[in-house]
N, C-alpha and C. Protein backbone atom coordinates (compact mmCIF):
# COMPACT_ATOMS: atom_id res chain seq x y z
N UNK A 1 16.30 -13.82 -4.09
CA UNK A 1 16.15 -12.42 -3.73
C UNK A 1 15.01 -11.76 -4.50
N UNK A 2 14.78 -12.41 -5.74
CA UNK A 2 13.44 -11.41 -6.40
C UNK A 2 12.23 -11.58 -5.65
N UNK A 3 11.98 -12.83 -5.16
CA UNK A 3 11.35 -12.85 -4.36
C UNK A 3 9.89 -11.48 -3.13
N UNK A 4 11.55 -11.41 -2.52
CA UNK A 4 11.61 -9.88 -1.98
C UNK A 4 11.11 -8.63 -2.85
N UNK A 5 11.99 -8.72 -3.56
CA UNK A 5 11.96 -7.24 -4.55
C UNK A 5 10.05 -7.48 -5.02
N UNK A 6 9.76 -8.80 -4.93
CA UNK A 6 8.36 -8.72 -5.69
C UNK A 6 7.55 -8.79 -4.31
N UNK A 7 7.47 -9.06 -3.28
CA UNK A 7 6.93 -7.97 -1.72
C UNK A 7 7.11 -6.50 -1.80
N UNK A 8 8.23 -5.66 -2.59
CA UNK A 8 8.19 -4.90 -2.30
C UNK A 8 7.66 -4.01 -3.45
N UNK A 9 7.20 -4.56 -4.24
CA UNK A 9 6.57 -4.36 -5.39
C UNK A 9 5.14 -4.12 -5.19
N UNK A 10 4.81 -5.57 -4.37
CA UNK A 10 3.41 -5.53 -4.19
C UNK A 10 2.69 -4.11 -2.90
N UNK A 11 4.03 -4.17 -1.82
CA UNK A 11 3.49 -3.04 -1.03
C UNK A 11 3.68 -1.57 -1.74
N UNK A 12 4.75 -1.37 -2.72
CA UNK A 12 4.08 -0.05 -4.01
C UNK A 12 3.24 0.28 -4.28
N UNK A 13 2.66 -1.06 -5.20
CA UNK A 13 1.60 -0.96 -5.89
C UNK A 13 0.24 -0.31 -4.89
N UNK A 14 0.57 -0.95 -3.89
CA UNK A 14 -0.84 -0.90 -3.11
C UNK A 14 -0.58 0.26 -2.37
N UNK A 15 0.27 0.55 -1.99
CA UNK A 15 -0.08 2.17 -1.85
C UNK A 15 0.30 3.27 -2.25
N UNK A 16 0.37 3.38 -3.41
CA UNK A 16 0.35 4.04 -4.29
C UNK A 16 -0.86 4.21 -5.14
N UNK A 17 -1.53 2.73 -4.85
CA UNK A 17 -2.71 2.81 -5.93
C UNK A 17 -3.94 3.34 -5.13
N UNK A 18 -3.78 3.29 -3.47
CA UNK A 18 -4.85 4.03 -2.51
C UNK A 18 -4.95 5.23 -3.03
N UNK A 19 -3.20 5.70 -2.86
CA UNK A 19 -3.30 7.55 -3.47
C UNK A 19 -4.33 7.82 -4.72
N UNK A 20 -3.65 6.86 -5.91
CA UNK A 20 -4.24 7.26 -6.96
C UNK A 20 -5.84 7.24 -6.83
N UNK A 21 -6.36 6.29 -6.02
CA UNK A 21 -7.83 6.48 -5.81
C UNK A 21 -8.49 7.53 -5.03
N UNK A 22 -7.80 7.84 -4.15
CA UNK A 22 -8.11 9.13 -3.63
C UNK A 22 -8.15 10.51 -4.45
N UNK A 23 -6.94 10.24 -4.76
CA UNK A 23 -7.08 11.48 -6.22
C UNK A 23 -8.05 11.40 -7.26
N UNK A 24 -8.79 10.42 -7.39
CA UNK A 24 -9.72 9.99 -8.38
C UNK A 24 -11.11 10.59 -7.94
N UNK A 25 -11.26 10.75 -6.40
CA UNK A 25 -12.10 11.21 -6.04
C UNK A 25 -12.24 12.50 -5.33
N UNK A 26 -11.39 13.34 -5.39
CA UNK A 26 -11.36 14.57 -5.02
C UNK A 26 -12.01 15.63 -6.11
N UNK A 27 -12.76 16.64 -5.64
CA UNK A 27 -13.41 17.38 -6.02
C UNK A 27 -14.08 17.06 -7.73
N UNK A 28 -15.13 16.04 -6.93
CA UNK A 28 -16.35 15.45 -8.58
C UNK A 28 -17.32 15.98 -7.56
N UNK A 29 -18.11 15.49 -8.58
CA UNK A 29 -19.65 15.92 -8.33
C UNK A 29 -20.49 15.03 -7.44
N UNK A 30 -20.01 13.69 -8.17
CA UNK A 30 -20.82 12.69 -7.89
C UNK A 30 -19.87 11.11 -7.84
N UNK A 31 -20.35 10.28 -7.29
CA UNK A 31 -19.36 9.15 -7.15
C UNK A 31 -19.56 8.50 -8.50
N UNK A 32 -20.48 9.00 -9.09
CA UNK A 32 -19.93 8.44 -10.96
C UNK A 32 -19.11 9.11 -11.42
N UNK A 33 -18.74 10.50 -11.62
CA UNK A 33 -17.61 11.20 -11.91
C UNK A 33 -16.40 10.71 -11.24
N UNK A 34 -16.44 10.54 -10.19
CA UNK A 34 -15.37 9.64 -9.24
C UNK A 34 -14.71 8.42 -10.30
N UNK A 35 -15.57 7.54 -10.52
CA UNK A 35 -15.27 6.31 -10.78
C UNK A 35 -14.59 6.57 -12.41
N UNK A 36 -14.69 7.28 -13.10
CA UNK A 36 -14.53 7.54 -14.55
C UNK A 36 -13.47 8.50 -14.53
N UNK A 37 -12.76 8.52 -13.54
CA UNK A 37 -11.58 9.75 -13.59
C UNK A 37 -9.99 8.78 -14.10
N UNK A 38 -9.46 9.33 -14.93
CA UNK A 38 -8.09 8.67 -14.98
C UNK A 38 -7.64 8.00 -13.76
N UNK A 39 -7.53 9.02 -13.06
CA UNK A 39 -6.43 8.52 -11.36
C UNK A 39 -7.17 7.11 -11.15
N UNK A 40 -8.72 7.03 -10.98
CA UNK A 40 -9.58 5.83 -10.62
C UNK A 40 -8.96 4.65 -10.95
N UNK A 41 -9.14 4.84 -12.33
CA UNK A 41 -8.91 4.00 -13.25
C UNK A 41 -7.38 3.64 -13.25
N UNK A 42 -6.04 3.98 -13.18
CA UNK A 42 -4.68 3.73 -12.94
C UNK A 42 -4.65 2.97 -11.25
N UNK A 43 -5.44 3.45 -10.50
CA UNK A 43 -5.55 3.44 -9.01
C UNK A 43 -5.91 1.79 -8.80
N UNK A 44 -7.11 1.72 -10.00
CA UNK A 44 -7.70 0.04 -10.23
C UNK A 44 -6.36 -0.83 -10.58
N UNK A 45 -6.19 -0.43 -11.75
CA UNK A 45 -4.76 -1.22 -12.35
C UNK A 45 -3.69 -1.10 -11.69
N UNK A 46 -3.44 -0.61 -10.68
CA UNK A 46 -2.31 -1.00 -9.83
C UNK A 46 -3.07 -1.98 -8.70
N UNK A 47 -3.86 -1.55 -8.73
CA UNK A 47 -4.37 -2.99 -7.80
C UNK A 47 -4.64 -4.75 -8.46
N UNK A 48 -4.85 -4.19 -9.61
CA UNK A 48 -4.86 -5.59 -10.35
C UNK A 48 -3.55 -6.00 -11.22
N UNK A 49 -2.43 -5.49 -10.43
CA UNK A 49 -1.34 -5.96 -10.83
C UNK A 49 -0.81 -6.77 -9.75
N UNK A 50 -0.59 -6.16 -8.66
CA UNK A 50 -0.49 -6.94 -6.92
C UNK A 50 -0.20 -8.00 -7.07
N UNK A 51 -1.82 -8.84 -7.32
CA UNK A 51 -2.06 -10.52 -7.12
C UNK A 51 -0.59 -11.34 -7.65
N UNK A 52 -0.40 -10.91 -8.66
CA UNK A 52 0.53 -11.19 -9.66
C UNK A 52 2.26 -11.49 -8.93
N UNK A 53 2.48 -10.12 -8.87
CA UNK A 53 3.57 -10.38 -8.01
C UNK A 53 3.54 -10.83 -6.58
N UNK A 54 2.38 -10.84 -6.00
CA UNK A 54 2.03 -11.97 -4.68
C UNK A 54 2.13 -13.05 -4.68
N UNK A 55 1.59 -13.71 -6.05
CA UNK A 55 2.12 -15.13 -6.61
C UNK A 55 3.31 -15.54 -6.94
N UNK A 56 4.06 -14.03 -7.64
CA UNK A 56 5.25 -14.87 -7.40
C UNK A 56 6.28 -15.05 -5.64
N UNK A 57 5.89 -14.15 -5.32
CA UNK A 57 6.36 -13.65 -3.87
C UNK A 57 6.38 -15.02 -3.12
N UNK A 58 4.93 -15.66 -3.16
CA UNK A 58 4.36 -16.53 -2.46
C UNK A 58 5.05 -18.14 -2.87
N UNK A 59 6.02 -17.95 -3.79
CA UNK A 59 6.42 -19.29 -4.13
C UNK A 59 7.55 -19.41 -3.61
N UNK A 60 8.22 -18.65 -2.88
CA UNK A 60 8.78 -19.09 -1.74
C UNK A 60 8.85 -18.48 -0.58
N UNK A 61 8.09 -17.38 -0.26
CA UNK A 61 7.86 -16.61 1.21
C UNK A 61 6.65 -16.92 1.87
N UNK A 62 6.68 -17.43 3.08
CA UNK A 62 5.50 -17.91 3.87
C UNK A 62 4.51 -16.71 3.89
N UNK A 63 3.41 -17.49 3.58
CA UNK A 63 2.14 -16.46 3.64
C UNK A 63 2.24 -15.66 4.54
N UNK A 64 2.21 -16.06 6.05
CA UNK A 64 2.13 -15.40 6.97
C UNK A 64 3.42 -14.55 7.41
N UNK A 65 4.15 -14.43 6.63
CA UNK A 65 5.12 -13.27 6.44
C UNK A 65 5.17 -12.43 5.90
N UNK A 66 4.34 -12.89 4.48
CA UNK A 66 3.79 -11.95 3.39
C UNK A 66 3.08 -11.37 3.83
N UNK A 67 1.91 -11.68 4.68
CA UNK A 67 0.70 -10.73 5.16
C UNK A 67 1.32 -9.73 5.92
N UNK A 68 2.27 -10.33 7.15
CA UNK A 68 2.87 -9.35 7.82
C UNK A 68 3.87 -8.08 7.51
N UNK A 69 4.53 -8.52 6.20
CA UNK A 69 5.06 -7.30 5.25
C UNK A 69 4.02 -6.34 4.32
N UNK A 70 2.79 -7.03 3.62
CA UNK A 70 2.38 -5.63 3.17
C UNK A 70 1.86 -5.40 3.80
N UNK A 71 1.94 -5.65 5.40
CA UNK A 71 1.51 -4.54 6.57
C UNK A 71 1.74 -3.08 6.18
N UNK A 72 2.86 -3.25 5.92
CA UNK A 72 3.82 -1.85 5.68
C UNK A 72 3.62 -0.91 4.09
N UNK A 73 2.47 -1.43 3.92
CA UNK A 73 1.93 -0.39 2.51
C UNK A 73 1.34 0.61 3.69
N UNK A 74 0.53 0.19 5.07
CA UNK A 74 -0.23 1.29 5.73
C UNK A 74 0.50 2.34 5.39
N UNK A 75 1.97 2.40 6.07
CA UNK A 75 3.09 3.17 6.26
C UNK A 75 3.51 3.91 4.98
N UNK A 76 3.12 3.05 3.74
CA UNK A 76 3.75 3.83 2.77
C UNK A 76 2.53 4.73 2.19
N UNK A 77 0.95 4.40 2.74
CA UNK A 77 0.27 5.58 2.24
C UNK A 77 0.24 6.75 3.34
N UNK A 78 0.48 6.54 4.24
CA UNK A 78 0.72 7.61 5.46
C UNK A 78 1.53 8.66 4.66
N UNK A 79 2.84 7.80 4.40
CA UNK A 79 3.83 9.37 3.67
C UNK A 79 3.71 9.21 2.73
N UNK A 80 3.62 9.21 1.53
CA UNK A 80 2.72 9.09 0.22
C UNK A 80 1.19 10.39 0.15
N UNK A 81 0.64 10.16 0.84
CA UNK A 81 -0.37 11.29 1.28
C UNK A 81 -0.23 12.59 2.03
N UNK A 82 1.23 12.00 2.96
CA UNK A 82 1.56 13.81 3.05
C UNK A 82 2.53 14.50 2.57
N UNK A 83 2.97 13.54 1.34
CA UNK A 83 3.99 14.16 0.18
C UNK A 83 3.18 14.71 -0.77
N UNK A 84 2.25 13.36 -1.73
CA UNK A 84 1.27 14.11 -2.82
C UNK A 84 0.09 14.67 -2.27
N UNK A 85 -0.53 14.02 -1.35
CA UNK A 85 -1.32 14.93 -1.57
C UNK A 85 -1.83 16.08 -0.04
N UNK A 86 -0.54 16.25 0.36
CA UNK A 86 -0.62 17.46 1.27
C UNK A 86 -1.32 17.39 2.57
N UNK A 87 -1.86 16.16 3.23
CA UNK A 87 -2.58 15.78 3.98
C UNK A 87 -1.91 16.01 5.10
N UNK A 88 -2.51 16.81 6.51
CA UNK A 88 -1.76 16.67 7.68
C UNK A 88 -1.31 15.15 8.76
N UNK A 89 -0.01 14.43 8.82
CA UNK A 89 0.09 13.58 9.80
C UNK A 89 0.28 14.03 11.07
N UNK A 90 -0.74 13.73 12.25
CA UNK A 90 -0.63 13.47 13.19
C UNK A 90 0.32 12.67 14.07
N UNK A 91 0.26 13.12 15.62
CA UNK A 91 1.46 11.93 16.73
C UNK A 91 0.61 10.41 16.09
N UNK A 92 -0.78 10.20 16.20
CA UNK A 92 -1.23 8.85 15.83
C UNK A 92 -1.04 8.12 15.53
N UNK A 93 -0.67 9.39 14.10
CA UNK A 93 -0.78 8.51 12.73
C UNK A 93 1.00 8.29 12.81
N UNK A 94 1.70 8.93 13.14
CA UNK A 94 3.13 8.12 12.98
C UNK A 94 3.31 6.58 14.21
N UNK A 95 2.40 7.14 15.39
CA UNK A 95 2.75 5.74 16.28
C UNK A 95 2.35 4.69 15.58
N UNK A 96 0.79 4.91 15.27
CA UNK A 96 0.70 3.62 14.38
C UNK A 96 1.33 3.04 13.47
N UNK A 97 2.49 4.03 12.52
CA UNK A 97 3.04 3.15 11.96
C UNK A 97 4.49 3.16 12.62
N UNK A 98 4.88 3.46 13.64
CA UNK A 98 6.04 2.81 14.51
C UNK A 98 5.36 1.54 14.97
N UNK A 99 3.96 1.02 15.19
CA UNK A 99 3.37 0.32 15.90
C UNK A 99 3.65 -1.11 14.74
N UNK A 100 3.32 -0.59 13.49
CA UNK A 100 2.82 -1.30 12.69
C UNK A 100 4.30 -1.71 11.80
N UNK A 101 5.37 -1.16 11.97
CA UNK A 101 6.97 -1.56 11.80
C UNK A 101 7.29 -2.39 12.99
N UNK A 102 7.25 -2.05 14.25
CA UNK A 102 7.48 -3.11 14.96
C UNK A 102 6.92 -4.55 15.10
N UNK A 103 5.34 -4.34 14.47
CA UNK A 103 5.16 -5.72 14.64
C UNK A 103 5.71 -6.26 13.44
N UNK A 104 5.79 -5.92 12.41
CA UNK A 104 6.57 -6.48 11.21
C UNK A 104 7.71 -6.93 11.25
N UNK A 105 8.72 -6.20 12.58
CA UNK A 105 9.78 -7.13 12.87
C UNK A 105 9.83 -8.11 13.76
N UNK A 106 9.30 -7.66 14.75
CA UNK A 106 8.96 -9.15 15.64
C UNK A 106 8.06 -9.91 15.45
N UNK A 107 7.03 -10.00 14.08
CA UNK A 107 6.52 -11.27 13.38
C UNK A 107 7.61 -11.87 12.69
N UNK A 108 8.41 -11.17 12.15
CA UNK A 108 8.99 -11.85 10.72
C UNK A 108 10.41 -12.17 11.03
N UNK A 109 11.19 -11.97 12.17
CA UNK A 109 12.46 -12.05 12.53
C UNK A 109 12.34 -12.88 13.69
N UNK A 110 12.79 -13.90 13.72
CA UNK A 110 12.81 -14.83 15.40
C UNK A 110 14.30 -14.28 16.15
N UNK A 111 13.71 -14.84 17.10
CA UNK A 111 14.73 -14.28 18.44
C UNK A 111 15.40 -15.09 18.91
């Protein structure tokens, strides 16, 4: 079962760490101010934590299941972005991720 828990770790990290990069770059000057902002920098290190628990993920969940689950980070920066950071979601933007949950179950669940 940790397995799992470390998929669901890895789709956290990763979108959570989009947010934090986005926040890293809101109102600078310049994309060097960007890059030197705390958020940037936390935003990086959650991304370079991922691999980690992908490896362990990957020692017993088929790749191509794995890919098809952190499908579902899309989904978690969708609402993630219109919790922190106030962003309007669109009909689109929720089909796509009804779009992007369904294929996650009918990749990863046989019939």
């Amino acid at each position: 079962m940790s397995h799992y828990i470390a998929v669901a770790v890895v789709i956290g990290l990763m979108g959570v760490g989009q947010v934090l990069l986005k926040m890293g770059t809101r109102n600078k000057k310049n994309w060097l101010h960007s890059f030197f902002n705390p958020y940037t920098f936390l935003g990086f290190g959650l991304y370079m934590l991922a691999p980690i628990f992908s490896i362990h993920a990957l020692q017993a969940i088929y790749l191509k299941h794995l890919n098809a689950w952190t499908g579902l980070g899309y989904v978690l920066v969708v609402i993630l972005s219109q919790i922190i950071l106030k962003e309007e979601v669109n009909r689109l933007m929720i089909l796509g991720c009804v779009l992007i949950a369904a294929g996650v179950f009918v990749f990863s669940f046989p019939f």
